[in-house]
Protein backbone atom coordinates (compact mmCIF):
# COMPACT_ATOMS: atom_id res chain seq x y z
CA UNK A 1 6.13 3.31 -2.42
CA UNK A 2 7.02 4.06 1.22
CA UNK A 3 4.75 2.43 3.68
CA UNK A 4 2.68 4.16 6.41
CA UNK A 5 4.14 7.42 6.78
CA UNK A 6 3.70 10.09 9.58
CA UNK A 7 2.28 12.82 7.92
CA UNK A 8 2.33 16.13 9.52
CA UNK A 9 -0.53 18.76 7.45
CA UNK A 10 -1.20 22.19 6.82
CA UNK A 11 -3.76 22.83 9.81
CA UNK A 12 -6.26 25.33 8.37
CA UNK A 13 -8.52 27.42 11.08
CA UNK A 14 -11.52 30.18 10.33
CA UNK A 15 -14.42 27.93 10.13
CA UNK A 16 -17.05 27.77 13.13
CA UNK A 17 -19.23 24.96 11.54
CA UNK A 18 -18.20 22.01 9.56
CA UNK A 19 -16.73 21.80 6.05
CA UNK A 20 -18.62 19.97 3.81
CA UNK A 21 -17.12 20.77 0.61
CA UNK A 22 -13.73 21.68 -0.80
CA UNK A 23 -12.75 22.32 -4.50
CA UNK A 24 -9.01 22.90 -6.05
CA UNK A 25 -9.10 26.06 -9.10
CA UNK A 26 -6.56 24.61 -12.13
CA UNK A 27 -3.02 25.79 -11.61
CA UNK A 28 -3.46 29.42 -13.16
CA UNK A 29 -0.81 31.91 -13.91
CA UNK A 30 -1.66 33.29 -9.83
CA UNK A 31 -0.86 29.62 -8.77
CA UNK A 32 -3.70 27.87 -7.68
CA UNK A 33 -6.74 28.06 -5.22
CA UNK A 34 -8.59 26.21 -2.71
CA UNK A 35 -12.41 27.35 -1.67
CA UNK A 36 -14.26 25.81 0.99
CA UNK A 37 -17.79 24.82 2.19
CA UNK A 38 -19.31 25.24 5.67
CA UNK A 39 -22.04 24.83 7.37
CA UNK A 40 -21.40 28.37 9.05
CA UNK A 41 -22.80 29.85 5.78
CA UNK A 42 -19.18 31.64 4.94
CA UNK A 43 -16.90 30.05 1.80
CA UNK A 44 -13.33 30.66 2.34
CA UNK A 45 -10.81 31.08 -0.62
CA UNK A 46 -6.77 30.24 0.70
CA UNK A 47 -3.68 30.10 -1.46
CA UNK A 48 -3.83 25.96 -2.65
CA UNK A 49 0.05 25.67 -2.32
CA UNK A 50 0.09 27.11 1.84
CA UNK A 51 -3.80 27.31 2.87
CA UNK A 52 -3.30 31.06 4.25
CA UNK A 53 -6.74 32.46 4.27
CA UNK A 54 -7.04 35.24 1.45
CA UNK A 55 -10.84 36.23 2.05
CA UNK A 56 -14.22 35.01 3.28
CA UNK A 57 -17.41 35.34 0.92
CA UNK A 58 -20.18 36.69 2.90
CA UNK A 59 -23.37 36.66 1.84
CA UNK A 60 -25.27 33.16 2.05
CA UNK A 61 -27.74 33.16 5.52
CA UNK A 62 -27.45 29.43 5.67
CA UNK A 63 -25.31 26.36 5.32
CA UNK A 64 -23.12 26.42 2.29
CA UNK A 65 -23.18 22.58 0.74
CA UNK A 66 -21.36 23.14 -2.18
CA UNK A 67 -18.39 25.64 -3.80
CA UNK A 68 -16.40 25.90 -6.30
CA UNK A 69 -13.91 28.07 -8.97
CA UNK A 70 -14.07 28.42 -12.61
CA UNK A 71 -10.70 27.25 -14.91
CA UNK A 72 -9.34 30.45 -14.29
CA UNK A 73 -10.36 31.20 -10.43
CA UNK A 74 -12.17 34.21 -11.53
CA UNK A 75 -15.35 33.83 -10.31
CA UNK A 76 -16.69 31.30 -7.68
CA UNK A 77 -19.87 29.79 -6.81
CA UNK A 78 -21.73 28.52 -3.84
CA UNK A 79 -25.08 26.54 -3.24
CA UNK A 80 -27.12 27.53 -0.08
CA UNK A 81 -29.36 25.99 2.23
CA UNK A 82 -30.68 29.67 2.12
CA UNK A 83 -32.93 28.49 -1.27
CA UNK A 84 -30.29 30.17 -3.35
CA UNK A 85 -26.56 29.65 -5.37
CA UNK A 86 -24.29 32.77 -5.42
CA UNK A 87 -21.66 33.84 -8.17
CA UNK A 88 -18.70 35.65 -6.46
CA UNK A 89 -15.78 37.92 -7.86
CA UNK A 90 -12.85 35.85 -6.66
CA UNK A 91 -10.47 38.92 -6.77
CA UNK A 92 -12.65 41.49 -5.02
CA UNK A 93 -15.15 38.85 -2.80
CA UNK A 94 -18.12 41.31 -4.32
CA UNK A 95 -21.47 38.62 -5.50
CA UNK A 96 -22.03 39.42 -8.43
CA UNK A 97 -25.28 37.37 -8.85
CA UNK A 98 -27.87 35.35 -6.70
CA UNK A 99 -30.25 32.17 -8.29
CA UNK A 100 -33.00 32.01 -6.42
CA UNK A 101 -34.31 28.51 -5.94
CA UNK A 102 -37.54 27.22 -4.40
CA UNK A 103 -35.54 24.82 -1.81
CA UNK A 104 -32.36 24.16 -0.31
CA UNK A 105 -29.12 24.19 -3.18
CA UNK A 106 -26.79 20.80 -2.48
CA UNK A 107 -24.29 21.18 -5.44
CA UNK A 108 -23.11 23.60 -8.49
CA UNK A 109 -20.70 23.24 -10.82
CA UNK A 110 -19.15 25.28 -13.63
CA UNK A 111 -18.80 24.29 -17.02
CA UNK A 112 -15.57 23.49 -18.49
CA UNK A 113 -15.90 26.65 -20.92
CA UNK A 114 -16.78 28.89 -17.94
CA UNK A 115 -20.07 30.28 -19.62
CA UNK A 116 -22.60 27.62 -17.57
CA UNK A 117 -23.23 27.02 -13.92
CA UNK A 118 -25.18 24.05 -12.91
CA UNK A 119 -27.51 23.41 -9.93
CA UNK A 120 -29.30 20.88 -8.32
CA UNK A 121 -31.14 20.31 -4.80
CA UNK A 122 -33.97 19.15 -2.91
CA UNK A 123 -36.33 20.53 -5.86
CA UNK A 124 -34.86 17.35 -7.57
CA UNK A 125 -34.31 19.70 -10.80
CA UNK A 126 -31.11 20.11 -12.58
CA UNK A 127 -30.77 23.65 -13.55
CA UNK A 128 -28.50 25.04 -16.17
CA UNK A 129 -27.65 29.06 -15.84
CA UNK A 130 -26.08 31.37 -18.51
CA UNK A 131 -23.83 33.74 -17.41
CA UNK A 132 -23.58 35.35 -20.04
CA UNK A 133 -27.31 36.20 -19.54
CA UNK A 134 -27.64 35.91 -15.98
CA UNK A 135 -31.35 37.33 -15.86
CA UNK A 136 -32.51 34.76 -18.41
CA UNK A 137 -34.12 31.66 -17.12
CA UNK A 138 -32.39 28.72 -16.57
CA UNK A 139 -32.45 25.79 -18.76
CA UNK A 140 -34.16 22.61 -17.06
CA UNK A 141 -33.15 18.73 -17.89
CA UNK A 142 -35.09 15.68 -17.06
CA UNK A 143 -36.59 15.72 -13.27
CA UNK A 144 -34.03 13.89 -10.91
CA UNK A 145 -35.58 10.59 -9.50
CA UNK A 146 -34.20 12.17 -6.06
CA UNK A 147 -32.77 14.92 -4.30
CA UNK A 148 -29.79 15.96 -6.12
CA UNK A 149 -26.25 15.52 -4.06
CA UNK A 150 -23.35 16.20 -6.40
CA UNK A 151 -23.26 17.32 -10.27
CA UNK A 152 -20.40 17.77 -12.21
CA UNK A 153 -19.51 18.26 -16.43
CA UNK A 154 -18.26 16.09 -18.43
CA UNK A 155 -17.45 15.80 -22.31
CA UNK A 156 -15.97 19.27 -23.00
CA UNK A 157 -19.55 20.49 -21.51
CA UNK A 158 -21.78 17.96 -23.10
CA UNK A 159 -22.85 15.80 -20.43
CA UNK A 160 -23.63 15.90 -17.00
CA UNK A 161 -23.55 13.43 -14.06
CA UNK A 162 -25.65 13.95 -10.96
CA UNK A 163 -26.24 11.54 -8.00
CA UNK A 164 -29.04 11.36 -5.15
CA UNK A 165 -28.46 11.75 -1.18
CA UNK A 166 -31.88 9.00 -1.02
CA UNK A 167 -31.10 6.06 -4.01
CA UNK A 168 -27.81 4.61 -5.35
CA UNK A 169 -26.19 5.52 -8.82
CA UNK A 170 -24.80 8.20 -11.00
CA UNK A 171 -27.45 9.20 -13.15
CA UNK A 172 -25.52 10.98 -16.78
CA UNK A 173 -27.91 13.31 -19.17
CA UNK A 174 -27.26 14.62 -22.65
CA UNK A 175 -27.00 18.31 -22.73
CA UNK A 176 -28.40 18.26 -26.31
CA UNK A 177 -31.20 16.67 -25.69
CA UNK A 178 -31.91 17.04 -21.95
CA UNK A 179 -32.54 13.40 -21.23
CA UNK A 180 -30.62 10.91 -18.55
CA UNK A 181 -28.95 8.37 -21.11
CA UNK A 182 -26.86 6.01 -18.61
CA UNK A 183 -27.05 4.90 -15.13
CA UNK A 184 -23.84 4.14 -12.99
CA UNK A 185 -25.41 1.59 -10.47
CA UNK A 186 -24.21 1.47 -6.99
CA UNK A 187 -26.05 0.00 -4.04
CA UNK A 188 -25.15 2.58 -1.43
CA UNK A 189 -26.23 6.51 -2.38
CA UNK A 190 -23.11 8.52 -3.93
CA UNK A 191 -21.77 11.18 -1.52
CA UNK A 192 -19.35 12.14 -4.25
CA UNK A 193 -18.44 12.07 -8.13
CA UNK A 194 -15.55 13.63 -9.14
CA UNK A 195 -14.48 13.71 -12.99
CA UNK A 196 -10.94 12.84 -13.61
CA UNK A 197 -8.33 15.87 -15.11
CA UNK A 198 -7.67 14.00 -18.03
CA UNK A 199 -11.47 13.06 -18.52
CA UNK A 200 -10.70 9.00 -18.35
CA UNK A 201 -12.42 8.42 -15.20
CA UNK A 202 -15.20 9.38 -12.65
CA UNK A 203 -14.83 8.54 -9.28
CA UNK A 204 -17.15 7.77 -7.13
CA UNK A 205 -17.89 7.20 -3.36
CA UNK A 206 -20.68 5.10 -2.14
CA UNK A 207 -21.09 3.39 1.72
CA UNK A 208 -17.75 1.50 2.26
CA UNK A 209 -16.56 1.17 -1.44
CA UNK A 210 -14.50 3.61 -3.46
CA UNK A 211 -14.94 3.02 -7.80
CA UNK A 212 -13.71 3.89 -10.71
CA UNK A 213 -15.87 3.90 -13.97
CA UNK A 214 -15.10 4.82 -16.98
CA UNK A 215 -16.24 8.06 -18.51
CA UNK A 216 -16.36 7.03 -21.96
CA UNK A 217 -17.84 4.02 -21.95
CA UNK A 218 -18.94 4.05 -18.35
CA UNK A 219 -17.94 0.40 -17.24
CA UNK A 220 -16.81 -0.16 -14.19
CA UNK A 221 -12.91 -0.29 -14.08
CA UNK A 222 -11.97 -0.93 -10.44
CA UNK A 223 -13.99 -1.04 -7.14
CA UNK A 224 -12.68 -1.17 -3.55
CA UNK A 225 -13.62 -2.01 -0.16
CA UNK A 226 -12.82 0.74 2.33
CA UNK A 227 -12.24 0.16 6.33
CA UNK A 228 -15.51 2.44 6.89
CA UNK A 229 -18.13 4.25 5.91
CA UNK A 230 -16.51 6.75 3.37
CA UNK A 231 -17.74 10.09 1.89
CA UNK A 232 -15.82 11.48 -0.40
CA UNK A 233 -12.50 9.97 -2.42
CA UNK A 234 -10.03 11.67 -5.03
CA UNK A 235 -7.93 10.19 -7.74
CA UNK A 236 -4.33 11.59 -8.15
CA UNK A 237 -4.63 13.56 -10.85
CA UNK A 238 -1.20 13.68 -12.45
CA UNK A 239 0.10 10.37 -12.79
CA UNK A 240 -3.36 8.36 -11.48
CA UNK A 241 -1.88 5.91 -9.55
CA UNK A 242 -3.07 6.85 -6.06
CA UNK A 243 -6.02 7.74 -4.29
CA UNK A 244 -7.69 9.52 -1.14
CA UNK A 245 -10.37 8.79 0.65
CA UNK A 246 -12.05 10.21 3.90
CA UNK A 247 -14.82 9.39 5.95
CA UNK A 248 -16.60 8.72 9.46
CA UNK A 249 -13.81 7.15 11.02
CA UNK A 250 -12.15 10.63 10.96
CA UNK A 251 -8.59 8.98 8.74
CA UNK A 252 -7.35 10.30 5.84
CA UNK A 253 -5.74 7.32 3.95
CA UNK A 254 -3.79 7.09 1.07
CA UNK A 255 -4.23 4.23 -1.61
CA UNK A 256 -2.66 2.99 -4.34
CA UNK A 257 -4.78 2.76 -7.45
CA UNK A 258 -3.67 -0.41 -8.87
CA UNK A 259 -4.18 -2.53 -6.33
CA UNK A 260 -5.84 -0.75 -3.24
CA UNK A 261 -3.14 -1.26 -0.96
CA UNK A 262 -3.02 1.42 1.79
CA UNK A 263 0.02 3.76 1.27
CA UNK A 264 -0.81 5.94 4.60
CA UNK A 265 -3.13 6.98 7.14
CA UNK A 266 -3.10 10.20 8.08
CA UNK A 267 -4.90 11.05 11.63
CA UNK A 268 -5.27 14.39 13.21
CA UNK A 269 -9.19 15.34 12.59
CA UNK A 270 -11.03 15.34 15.28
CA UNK A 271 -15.01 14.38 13.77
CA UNK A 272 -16.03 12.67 10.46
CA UNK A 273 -14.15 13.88 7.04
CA UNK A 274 -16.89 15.01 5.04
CA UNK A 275 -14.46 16.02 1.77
CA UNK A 276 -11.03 15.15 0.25
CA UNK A 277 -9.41 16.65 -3.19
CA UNK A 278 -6.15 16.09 -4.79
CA UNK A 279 -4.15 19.63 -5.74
CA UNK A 280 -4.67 19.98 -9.19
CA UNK A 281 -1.02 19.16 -9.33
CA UNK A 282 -1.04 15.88 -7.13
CA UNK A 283 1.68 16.94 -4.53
CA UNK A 284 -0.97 17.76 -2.19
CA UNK A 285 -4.51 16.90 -0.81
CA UNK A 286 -6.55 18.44 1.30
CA UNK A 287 -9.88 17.26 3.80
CA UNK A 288 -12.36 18.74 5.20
CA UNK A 289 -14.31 17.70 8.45
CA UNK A 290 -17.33 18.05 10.82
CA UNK A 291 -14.65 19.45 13.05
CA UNK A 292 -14.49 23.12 11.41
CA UNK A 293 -10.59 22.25 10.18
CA UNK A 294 -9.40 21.66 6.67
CA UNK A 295 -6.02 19.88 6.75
CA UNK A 296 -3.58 20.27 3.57
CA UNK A 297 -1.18 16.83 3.56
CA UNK A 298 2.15 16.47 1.12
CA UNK A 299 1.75 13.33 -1.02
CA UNK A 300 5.22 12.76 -1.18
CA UNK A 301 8.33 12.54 1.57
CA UNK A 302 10.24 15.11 0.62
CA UNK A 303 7.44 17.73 1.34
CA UNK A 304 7.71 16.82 5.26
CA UNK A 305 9.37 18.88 7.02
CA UNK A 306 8.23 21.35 9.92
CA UNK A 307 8.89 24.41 8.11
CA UNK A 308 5.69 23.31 6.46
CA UNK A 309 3.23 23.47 8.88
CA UNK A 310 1.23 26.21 9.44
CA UNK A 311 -1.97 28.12 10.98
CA UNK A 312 -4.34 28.71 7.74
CA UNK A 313 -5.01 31.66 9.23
CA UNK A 314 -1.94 33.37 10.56
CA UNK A 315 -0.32 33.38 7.85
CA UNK A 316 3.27 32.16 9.35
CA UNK A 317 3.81 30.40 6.12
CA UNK A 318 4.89 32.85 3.23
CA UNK A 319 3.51 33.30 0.37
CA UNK A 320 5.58 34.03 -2.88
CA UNK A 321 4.90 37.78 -3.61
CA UNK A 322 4.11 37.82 -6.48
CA UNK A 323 2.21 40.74 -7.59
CA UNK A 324 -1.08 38.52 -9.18
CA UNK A 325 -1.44 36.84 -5.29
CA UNK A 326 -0.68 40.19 -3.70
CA UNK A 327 -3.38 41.82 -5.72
CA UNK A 328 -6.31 38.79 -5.15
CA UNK A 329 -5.67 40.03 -1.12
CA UNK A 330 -5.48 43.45 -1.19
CA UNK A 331 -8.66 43.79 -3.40
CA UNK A 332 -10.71 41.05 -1.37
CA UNK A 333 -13.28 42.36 1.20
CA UNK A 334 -11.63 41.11 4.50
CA UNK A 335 -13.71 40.16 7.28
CA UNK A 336 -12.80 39.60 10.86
CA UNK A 337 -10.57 36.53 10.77
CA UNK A 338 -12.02 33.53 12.80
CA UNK A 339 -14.64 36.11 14.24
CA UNK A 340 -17.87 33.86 13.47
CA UNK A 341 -21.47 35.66 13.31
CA UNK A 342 -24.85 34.04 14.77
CA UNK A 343 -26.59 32.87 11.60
CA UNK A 344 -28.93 31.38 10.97
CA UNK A 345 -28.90 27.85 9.65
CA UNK A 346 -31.05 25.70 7.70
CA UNK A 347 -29.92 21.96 6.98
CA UNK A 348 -31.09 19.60 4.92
């Protein structure tokens, strides 16, 4: 592997606040999709392969923690520091419901099979929607011992990991039965679990070390020490043999799985990275940071080259025109591009 390369990204403008959350759709026959979290209360869906900007859900009147796509980036979802999570029409931008919630959303996540969203929060309750019955109420699991900071699926739908923003661990429940059945233990609170594509590992973030458990038998495979404080990580999700991670020392580095060595550091944000996902193909990754950008970086050499780089926004890169992408932005409700609102915000 080449050492230390000099990485020039996808620089991708529109947000006024800072991201906090980014999530990669599956590669679907309309390519794939990137949607974004911000504190400005606005997700933003962009073409995954170039980062132009194909539409801005509006809707949320506070900060957006959490967003993501279902497998086929029909429908997307958001969690609100406005007490509620939103399902979106991906093709049109129209919300197409609202779950009210009694305190401020941190994370949602869609089941594997599309039919489920799941919730959590400050209530410290792990909610399970239908959306096939959207006006039904939602199924509760076993109370969190905390407030809840990521969730994601697992086990073709059948279990679910959560983790706190106040204790350490991944805490895993049984969808059957409702009840936590395993505890991941980590000394440092987990800012984020991601589930590997092929289902072998979770991945986890917590203070200064990056892991990797397994998600069958949950051991702990590999754990490494990072150069700082780090909030997110992503495992390459192709061939698994790299990872990213990102985190208050504003660096996006590049590791190799097997032994932690540091393939590259990529520089250019200008405040903490708060997120960082692998393309669902591994060619790409992208981060997200307290200052308002989301960068898109090529994994491999042969992606560098300046015809590459590009404003998220202005669209100088080109996207194929193909008549699925075409039709996701003509039918999208298009707001004024970069033109931020006064909202109101409520943190956590």
């Amino acid at each position: 592997m080449e050492k230390k390369r000099v990485a020039v990204p996808l620089v991708c403008h529109g947000h006024s606040r800072p991201v906090v959350d980014l999530f990669y759709s599956p590669i679907t026959p309309d390519g794939f999709f990137l949607i974004s979290a911000s504190k400005d209360s606005s997700p933003m869906l962009r073409n995954g392969e170039t980062g132009d900007w194909i539409g801005t859900f509006e809707g949320h009147k506070g900060a957006v923690w959490s967003c993501c796509l279902d497998t086929n980036a029909l429908r997307a979802a958001s969690a609100s520091a406005d007490f509620t999570a939103k399902i979106w029409d991906a093709l049109t931008g129209d919300e197409l419901h609202s779950f009210e919630h009694k305190h401020i959303v941190r994370a949602c996540a869609f089941s594997e099979d599309t039919h489920l969203l799941l919730t959590g929060g400050v209530e410290k309750i792990l909610r399970i929607y239908d959306l096939n019955r959207p006006d039904a109420p939602p199924r509760e699991v076993d109370k969190s011992p905390g407030t809840v900071r990521t969730v994601a699926w697992l086990h073709s739908d059948q279990t679910i990991l959560s983790s706190c923003t106040d204790m350490g661990g991944v805490r895993l429940w049984d969808i059957r039965s409702g009840n936590m059945v395993q505890t991941l233990e980590t000394k440092s609170s987990v800012t984020s679990a991601e589930v590997s594509q092929d289902g072998r590992y979770i991945t986890t973030a917590d203070g200064s070390t990056v892991k990797f458990w397994d998600a069958n038998h949950f051991g702990l495979v590999k754990s490494f020490n990072m150069p700082c404080t780090v909030e997110s990580a992503s495992l390459e999700p192709k061939y698994g043999n790299k990872f990213i991670s990102g985190g208050e020392d504003m660096w996006v580095r590049l590791f190799d799985f097997h032994t932690g060595e540091e393939i590259a550091c990529n520089k250019g944000h200008h405040g903490p990275v708060h997120c960082v996902r692998f393309s669902p193909g591994g060619e790409s990754y992208a981060s997200g940071s307290e200052d308002g950008t989301i960068r898109i970086w090529q994994t491999g050499p042969e992606h560098e080259d300046e015809s590459h780089m590009a404003n998220g926004i202005s669209g100088k890169v080109k996207v194929p025109a193909t008549e699925e992408v075409s039709r996701k932005i003509e039918g999208f409700h298009i707001s004024d591009e970069g033109k931020s609102k006064e909202k109101e915000e409520a943190t956590a």
